[in-house]
Every structure is written in structure tokens, then in C-alpha cells.
N, C-alpha and C. Protein backbone atom coordinates (compact mmCIF):
# COMPACT_ATOMS: atom_id res chain seq x y z
N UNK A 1 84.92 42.78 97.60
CA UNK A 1 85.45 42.39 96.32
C UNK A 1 84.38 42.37 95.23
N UNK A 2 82.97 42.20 95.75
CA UNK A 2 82.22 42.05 94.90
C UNK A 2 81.97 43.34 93.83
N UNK A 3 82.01 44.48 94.55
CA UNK A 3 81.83 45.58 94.03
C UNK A 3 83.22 46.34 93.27
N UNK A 4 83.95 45.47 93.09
CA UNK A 4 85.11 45.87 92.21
C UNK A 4 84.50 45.03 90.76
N UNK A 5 84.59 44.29 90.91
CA UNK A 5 83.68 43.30 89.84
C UNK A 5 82.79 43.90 89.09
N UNK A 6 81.89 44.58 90.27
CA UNK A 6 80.79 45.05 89.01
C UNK A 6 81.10 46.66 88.82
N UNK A 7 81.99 47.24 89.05
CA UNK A 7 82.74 48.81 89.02
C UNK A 7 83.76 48.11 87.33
N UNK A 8 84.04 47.18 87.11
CA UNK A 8 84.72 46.49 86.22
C UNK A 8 84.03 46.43 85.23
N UNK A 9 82.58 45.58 85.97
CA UNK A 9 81.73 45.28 84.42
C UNK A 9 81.18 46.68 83.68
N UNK A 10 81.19 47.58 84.58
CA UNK A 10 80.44 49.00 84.15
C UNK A 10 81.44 49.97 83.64
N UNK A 11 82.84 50.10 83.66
CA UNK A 11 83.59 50.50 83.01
C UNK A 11 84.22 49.71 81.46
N UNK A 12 84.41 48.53 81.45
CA UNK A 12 84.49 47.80 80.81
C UNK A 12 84.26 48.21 79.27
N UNK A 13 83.31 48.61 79.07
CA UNK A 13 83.24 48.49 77.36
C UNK A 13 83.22 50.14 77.15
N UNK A 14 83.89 50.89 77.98
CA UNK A 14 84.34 52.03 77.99
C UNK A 14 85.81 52.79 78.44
N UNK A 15 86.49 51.14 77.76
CA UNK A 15 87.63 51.17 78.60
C UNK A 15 88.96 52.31 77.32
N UNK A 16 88.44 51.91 75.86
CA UNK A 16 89.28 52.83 75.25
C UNK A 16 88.89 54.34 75.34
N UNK A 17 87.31 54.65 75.54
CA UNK A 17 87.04 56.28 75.77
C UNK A 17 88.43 56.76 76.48
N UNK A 18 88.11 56.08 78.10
CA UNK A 18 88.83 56.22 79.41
C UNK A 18 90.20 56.52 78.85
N UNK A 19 90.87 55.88 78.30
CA UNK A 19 92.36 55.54 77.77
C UNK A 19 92.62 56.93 77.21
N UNK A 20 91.69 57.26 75.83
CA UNK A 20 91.69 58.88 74.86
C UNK A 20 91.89 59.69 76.03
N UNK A 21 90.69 59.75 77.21
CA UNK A 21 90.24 61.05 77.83
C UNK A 21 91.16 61.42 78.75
N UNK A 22 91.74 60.38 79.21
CA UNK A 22 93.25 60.30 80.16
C UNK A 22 94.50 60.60 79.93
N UNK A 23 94.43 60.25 78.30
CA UNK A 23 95.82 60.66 77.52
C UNK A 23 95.52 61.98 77.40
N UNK A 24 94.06 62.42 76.76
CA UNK A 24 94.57 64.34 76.55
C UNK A 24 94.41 64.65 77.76
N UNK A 25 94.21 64.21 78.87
CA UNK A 25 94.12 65.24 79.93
C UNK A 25 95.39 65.24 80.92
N UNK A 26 96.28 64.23 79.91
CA UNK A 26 97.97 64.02 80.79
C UNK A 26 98.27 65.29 79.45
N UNK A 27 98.28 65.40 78.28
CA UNK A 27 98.49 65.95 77.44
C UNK A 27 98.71 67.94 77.64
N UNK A 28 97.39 67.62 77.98
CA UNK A 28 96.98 69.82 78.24
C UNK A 28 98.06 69.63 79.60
N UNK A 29 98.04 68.90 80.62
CA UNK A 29 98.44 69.24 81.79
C UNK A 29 100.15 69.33 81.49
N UNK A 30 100.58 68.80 80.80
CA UNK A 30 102.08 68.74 80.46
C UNK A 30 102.39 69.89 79.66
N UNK A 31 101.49 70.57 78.35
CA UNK A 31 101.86 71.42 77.69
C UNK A 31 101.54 72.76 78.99
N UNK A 32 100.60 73.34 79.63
CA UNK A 32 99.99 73.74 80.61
C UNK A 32 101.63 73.65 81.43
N UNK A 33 102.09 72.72 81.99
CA UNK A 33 103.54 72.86 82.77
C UNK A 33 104.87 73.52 82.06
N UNK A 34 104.39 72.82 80.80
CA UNK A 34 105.82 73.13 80.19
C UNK A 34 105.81 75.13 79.89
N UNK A 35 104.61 75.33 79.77
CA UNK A 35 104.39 76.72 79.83
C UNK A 35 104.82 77.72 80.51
N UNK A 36 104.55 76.83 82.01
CA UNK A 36 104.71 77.56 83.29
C UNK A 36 106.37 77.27 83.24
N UNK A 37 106.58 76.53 83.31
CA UNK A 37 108.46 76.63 83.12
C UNK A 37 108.72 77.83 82.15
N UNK A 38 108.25 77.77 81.18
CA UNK A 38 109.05 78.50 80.23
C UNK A 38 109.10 80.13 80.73
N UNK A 39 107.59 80.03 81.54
CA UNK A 39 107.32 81.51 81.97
C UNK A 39 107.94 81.96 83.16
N UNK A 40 108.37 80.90 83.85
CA UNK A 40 109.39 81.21 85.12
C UNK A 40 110.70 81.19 84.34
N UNK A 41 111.08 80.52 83.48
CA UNK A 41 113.15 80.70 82.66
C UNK A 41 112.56 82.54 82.29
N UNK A 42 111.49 82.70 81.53
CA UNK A 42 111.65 84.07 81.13
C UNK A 42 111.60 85.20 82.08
N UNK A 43 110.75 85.27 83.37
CA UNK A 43 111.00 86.14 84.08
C UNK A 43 111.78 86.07 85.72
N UNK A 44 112.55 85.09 85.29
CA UNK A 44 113.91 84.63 85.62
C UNK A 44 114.98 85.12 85.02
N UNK A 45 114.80 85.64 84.19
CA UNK A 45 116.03 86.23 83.40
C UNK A 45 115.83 87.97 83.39
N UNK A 46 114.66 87.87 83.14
CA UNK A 46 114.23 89.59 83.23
C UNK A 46 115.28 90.13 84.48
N UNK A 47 114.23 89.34 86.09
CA UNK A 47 114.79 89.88 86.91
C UNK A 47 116.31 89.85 87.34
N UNK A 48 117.14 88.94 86.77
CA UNK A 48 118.51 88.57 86.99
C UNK A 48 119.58 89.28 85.92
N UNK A 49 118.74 90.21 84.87
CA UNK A 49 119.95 90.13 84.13
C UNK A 49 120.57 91.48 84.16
N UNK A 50 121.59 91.62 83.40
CA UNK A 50 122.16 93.35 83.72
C UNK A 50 121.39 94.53 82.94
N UNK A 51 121.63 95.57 84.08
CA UNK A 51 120.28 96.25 83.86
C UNK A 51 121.40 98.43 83.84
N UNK A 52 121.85 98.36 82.84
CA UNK A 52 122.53 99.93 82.91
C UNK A 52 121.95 101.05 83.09
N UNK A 53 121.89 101.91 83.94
CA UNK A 53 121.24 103.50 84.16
C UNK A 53 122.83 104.68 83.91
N UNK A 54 121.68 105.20 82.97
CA UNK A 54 122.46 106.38 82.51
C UNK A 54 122.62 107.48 83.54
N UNK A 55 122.96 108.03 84.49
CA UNK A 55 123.30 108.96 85.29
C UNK A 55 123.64 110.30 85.37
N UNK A 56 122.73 111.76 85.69
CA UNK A 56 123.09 112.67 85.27
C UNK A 56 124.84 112.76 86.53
N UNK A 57 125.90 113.75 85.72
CA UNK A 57 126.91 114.14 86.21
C UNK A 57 127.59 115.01 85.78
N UNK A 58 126.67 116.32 85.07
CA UNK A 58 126.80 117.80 85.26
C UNK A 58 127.47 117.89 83.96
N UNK A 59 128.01 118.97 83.92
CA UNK A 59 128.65 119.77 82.76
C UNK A 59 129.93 120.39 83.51
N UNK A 60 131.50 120.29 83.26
CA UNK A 60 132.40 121.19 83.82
C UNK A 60 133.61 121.23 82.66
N UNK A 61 134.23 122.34 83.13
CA UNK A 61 134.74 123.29 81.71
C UNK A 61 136.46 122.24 82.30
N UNK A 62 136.90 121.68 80.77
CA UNK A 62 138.20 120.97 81.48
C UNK A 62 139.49 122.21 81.32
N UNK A 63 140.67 121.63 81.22
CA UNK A 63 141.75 122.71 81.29
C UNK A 63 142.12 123.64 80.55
N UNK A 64 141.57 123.47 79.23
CA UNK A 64 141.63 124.19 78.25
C UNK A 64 140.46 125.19 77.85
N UNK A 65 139.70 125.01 79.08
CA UNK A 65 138.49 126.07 78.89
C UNK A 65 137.13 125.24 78.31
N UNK A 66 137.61 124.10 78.07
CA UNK A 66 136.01 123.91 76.74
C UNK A 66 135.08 123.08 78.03
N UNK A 67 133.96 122.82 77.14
CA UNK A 67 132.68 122.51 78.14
C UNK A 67 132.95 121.07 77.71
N UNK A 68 132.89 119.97 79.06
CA UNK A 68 132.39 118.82 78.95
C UNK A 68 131.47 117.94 79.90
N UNK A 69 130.93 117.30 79.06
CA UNK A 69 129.42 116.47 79.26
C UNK A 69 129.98 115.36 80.17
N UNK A 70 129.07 115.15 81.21
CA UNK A 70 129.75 113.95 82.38
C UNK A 70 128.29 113.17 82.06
N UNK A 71 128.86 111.99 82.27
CA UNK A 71 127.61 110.41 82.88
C UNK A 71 128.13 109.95 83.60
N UNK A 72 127.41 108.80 84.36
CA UNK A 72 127.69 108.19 85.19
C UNK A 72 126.87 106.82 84.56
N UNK A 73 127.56 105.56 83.88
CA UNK A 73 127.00 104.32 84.00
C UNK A 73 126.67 103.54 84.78
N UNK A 74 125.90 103.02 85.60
CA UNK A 74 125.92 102.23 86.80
C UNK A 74 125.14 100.94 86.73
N UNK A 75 125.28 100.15 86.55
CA UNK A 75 124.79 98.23 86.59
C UNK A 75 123.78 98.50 87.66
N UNK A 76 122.83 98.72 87.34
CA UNK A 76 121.70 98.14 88.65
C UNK A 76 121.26 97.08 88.90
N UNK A 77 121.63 95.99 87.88
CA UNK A 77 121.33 94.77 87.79
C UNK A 77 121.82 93.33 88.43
N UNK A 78 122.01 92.43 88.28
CA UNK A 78 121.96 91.38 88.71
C UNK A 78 123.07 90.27 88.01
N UNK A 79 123.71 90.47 86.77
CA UNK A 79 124.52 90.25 85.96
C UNK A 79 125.62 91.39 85.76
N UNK A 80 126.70 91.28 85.49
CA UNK A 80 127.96 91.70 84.94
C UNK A 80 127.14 92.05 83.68
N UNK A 81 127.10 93.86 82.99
CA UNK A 81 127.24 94.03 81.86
C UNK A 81 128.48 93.94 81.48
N UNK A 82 128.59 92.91 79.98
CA UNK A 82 129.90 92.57 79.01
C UNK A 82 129.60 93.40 77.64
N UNK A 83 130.82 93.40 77.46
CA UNK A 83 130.99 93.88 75.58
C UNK A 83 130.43 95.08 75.63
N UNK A 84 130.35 96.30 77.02
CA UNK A 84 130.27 97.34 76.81
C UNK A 84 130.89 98.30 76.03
N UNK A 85 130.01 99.10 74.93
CA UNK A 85 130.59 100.09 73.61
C UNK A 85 129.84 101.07 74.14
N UNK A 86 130.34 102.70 73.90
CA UNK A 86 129.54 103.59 74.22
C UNK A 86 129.78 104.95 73.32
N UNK A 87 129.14 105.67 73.74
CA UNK A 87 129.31 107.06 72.75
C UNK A 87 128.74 108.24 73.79
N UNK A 88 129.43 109.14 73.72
CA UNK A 88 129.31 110.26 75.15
C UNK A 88 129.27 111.65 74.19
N UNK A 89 128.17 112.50 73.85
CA UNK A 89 128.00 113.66 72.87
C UNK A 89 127.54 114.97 73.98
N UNK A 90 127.88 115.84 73.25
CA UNK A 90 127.27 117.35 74.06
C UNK A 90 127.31 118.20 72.94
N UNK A 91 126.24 118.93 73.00
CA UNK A 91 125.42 119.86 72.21
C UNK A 91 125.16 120.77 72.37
N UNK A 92 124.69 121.66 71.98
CA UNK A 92 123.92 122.95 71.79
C UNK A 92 122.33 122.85 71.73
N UNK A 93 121.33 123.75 72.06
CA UNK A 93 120.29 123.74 71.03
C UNK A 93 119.13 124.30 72.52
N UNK A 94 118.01 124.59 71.34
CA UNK A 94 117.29 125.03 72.03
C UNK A 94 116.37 123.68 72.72
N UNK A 95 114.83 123.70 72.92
CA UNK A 95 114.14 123.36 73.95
C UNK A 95 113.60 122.65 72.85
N UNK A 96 113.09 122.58 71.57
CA UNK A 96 112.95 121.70 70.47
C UNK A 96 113.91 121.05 70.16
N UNK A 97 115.25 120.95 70.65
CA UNK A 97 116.19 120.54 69.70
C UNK A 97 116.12 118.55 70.05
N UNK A 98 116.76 117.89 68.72
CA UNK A 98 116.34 117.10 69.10
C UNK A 98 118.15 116.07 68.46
N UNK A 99 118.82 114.63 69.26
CA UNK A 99 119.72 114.45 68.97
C UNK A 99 119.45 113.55 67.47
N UNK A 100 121.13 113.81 66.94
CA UNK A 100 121.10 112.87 65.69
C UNK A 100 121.13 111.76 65.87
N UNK A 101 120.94 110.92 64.48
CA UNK A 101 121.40 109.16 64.64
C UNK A 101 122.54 108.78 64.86
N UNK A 102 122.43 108.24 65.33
CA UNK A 102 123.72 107.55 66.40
C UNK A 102 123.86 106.30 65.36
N UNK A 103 125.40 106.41 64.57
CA UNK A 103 125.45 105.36 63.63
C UNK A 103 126.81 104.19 64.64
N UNK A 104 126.89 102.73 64.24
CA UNK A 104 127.45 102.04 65.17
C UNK A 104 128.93 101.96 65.21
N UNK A 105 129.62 103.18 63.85
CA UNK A 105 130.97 103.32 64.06
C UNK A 105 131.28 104.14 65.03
N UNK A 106 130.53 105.33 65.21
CA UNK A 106 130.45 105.77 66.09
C UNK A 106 130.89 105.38 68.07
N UNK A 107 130.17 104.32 68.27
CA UNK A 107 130.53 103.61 69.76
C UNK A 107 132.17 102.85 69.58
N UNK A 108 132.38 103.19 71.00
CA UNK A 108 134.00 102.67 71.06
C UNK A 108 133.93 102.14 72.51
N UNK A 109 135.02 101.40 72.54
CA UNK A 109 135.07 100.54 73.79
C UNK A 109 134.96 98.80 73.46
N UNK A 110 135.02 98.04 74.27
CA UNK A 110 134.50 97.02 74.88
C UNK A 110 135.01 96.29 76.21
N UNK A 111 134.40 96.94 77.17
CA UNK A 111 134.42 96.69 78.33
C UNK A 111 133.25 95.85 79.67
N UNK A 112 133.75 96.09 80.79
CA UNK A 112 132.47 95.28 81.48
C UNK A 112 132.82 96.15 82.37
N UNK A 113 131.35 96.11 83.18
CA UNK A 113 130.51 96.43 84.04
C UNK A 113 129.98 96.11 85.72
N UNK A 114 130.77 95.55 86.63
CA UNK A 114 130.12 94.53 87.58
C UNK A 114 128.97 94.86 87.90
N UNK A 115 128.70 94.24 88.69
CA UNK A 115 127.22 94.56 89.18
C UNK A 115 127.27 95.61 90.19
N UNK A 116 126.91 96.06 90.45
CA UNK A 116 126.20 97.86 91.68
C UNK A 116 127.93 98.10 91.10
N UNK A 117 128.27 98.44 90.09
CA UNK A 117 129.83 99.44 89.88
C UNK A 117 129.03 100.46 89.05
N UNK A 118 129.65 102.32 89.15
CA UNK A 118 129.22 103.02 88.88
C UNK A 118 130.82 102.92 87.52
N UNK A 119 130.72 103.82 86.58
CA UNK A 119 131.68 104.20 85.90
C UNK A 119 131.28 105.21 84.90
N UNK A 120 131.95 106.34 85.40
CA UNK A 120 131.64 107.60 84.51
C UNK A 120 132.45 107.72 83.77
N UNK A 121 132.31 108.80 82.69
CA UNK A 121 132.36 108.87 80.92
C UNK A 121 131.60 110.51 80.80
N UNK A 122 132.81 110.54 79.75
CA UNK A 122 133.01 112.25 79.60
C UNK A 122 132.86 112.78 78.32
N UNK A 123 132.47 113.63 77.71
CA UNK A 123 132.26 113.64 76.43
C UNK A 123 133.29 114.25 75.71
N UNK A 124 133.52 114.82 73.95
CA UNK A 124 134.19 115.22 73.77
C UNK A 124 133.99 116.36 74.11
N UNK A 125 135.27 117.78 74.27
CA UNK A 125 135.21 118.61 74.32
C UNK A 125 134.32 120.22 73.69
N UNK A 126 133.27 120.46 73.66
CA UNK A 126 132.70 121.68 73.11
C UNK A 126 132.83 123.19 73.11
N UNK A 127 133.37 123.94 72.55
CA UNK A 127 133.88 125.92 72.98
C UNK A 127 132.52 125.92 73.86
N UNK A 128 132.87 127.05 74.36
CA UNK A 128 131.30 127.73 75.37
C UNK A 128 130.53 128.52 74.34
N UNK A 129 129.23 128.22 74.36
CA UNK A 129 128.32 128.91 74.06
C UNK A 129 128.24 130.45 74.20
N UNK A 130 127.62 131.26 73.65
CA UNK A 130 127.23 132.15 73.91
C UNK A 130 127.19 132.68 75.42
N UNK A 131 127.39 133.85 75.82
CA UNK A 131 127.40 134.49 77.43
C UNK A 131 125.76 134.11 78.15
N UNK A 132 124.88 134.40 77.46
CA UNK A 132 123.90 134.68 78.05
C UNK A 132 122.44 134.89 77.22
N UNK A 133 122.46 133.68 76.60
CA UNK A 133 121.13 133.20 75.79
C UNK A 133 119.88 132.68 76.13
N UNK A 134 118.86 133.64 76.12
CA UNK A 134 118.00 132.83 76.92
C UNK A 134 117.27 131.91 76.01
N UNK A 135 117.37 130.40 76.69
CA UNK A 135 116.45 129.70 76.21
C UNK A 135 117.37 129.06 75.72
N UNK A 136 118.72 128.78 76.02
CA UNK A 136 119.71 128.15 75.45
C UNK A 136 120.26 126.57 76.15
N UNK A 137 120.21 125.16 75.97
CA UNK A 137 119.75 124.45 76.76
C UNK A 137 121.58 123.19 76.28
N UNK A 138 122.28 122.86 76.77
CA UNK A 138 123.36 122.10 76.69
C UNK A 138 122.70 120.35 76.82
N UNK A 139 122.99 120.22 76.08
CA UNK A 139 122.29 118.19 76.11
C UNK A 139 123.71 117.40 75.85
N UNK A 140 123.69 116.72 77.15
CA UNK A 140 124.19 115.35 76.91
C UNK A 140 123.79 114.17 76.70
N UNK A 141 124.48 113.62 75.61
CA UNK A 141 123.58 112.38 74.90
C UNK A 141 124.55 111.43 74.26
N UNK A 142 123.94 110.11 74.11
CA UNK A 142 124.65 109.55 74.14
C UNK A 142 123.83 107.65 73.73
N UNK A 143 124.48 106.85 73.73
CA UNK A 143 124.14 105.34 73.78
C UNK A 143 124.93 104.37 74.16
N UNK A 144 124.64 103.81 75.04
CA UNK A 144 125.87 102.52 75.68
C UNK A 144 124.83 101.13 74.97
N UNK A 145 125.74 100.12 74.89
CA UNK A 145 124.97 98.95 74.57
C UNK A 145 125.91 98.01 75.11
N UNK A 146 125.44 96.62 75.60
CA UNK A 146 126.21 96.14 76.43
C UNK A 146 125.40 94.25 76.55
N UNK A 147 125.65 93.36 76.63
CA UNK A 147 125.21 92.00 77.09
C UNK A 147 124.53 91.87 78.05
N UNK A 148 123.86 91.12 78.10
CA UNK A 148 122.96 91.49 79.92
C UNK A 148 122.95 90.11 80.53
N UNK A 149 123.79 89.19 79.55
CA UNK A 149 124.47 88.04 80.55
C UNK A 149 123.59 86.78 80.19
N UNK A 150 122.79 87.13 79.41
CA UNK A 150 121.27 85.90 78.36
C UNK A 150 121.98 85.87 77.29
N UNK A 151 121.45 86.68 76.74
CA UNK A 151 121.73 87.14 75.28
C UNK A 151 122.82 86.74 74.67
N UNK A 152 123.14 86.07 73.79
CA UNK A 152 124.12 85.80 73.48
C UNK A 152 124.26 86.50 71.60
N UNK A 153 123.40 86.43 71.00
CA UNK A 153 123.71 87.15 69.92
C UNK A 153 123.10 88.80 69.91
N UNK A 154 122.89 89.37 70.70
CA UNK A 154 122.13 90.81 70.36
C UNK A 154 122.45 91.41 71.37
N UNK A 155 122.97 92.26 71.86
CA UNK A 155 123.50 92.97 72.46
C UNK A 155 122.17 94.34 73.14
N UNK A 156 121.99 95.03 74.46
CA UNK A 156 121.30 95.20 75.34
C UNK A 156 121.51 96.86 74.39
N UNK A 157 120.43 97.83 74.71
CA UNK A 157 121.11 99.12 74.07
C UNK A 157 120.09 100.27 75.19
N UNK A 158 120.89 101.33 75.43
CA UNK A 158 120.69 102.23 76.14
C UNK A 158 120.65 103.44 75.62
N UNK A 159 119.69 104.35 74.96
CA UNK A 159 120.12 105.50 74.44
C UNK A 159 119.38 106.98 75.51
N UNK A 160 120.39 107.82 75.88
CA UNK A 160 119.87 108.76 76.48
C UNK A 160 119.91 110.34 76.53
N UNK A 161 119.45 110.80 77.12
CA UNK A 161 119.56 112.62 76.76
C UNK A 161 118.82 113.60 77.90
N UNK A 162 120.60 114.06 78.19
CA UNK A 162 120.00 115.18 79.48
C UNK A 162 120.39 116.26 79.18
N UNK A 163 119.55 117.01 79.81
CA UNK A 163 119.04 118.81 79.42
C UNK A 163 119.42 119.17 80.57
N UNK A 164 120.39 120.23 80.50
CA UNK A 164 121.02 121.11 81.45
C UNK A 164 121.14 122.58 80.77
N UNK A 165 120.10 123.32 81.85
CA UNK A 165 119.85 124.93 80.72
C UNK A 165 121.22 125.89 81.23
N UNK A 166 121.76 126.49 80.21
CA UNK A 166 123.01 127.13 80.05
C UNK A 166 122.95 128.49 81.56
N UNK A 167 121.56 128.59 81.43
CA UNK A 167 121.37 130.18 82.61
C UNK A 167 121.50 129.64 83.88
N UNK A 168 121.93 128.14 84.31
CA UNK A 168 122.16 127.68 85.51
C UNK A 168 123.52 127.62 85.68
N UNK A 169 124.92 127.86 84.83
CA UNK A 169 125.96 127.37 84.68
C UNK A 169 126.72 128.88 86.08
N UNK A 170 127.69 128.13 86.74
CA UNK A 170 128.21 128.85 87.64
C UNK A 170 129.73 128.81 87.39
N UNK A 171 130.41 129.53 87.90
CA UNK A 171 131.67 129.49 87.98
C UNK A 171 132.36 129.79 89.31
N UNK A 172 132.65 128.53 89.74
CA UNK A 172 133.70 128.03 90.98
C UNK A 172 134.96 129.07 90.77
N UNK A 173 135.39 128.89 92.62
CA UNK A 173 136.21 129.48 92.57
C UNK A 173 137.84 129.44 92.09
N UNK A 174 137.92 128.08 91.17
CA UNK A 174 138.96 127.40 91.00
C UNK A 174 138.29 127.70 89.41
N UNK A 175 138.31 128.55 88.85
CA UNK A 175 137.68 128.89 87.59
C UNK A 175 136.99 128.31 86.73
N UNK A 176 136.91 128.62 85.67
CA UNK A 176 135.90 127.39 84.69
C UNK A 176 134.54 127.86 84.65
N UNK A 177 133.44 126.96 84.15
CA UNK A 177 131.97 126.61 84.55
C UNK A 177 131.39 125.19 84.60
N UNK A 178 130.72 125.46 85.35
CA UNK A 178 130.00 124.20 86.15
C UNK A 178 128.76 124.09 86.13
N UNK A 179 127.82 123.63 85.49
CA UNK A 179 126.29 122.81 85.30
C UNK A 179 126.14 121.52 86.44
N UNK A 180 125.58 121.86 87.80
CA UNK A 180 125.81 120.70 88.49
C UNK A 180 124.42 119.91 87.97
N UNK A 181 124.57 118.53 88.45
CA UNK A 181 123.25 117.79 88.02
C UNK A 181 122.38 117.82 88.62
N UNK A 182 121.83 118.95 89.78
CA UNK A 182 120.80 119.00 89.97
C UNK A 182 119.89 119.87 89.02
N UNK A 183 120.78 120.25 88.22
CA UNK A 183 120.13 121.14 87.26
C UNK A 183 119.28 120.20 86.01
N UNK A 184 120.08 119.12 86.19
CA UNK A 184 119.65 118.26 84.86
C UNK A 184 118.09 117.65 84.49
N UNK A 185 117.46 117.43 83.83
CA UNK A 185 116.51 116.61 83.12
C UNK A 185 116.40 115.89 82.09
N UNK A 186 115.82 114.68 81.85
CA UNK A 186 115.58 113.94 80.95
C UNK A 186 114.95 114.94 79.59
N UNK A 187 115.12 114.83 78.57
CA UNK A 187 115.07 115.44 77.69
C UNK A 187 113.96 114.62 76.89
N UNK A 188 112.91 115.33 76.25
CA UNK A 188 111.83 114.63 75.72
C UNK A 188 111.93 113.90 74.45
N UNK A 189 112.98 113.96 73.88
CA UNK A 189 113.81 112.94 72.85
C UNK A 189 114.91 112.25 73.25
N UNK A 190 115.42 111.34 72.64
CA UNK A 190 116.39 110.31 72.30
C UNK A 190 116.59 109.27 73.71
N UNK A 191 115.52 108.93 74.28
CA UNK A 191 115.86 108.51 75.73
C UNK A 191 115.13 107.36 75.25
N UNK A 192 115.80 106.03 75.52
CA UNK A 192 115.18 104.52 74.89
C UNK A 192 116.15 103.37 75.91
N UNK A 193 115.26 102.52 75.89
CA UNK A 193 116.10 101.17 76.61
C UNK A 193 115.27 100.36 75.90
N UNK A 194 116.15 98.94 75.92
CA UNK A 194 115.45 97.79 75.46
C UNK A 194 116.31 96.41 76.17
């Protein structure tokens, strides 16, 4: 007991330092936690939330002869995409060519998404190109935007663009033409996620 006494007298007239140095060091350690929370809610949400891949799914000529652009949407994510709007385009153009702005009257829909559900989307109809152009390249393009199940005021956006070259196009025996998607590539413009 004696040596509590004098552990007493020797802290003693250093008893408000002690008090300051204890309070900021409960202080950093709480802001320091509250950090680490905030940094687990945020990549807690990253990994959980809905996550859309644009999908190549070829080019085929519908009944009336004209060429149309296929996708495939698919949720890879972890959340139900909601308030899905989209826009499905096919083009012309060469190997420079590059897509227009995509204005937001443009997108139609509002639908959802489950999670691992695929759902393909077709574009409007285009005449056929030319017979046999070389260097002549068909792009499907397009932008889905959609909720990712956080977010509550801003909406998730997907913009993409696949290159399918016209000198690969075949014709089945059930007539038409056909661009299958192994032909396809990402196109060095209009391809964005956020």
C-alpha cells in the first residue's frame, strides 16, 4: 500500500496534464474508428451493390430483311438493378468512327434487373450496308443506367460500343445475315461505367 501512496504523490500535481493527454488520445482513437467504419460502410457497398455488363450478342437480319444489333444485360452484382432505362443503337462507319451523344430523352424503359438475370435488347432496325466494303465495321452502342440499390438520388450509368466488321457477316441457311459475337470487340470509343 505504501507504494500506491507515493505512485500518488508523484503523479499528483500532474494530474490535469494526465486528464488533456488521455482525453486526446480517447479523441484520435475514436475519430481513427469512426474512419474505419466509414471505410468498411463504403467498401461494403462497392462490393454488394448492382453491378450491369453489357454483353456482346451478334448482329442478325430480322423478317423484313434489315440488320439488328443484339445485347445482352446481365446483373453481375449483388443487388437488384432498379429504374432500369436503356437505349440500344446500330451503325455504320468505319474503324475511326466514333458514337454520338446520347441525350436522356432518348433512354426508355424502367425496369429491374435481379441479380445473375441476363436480359437481352435489340436495336432499332438498319437497311444492309453495302455488299462488300472493305474496312466497313457495324457498331452496336448504346447506354443503360440503372440504381445499384445505395444510391438513392443518382442513378448508376453504363455506356458501351461493340465493333463487329461487316466482312465476317454470314448467311444461314434459314436466310438473312448473321454477325455472330465471336466476331465482336470493344470499340475504342464510347465504352464508360461509373
Amino acid at each position: 500500500m505504501h507504494w500506491i501512496n507515493s505512485l500518488n504523490e508523484i503523479v499528483k500535481p500532474y494530474g490535469d496534464l494526465i486528464d488533456t493527454a488521455s482525453t486526446a488520445i480517447i479523441a484520435i482513437f475514436t475519430v481513427v474508428l469512426a474512419w474505419v467504419g466509414w471505410m468498411q460502410i463504403r467498401y461494403g457497398r462497392i462490393l454488394r451493390r448492382a453491378y450491369l455488363d453489357a454483353r456482346f450478342d451478334g448482329i442478325r437480319s430480322n423478317t423484313a430483311g434489315e440488320l439488328v444489333g443484339h445485347v445482352i444485360f446481365k446483373n453481375v452484382g449483388h443487388l437488384p438493378a432498379r429504374n432500369l432505362s436503356w437505349v440500344v443503337n446500330l451503325s455504320t462507319g468505319g474503324k475511326d468512327w466514333k458514337p454520338t451523344k446520347i441525350k436522356w430523352a432518348h433512354m426508355t424503359g424502367d425496369s429491374v434487373i435481379p441479380i445473375g438475370a441476363e436480359w437481352p435488347k435489340g436495336s432499332a432496325p438498319l437497311l444492309h450496308p453495302q455488299d462488300d466494303p472493305r474496312g466497313l465495321y457495324l457498331y452496336v452502342w448504346g447506354r443503360v443506367t440503372y440504381r445499384d440499390g445505395f444510391r438513392r438520388l443518382r442513378k448508376r450509368r453504363l455506356d458501351f460500343c461493340h465493333r463487329y466488321p461487316w466482312e465476317t457477316k454470314q448467311t444461314p441457311a434459314d436466310a438473312g445475315i448473321e454477325i455472330g459475337s465471336e466476331h465482336a470487340r470493344y470499340h475504342d470509343r464510347g465504352n464508360y461505367a461509373n
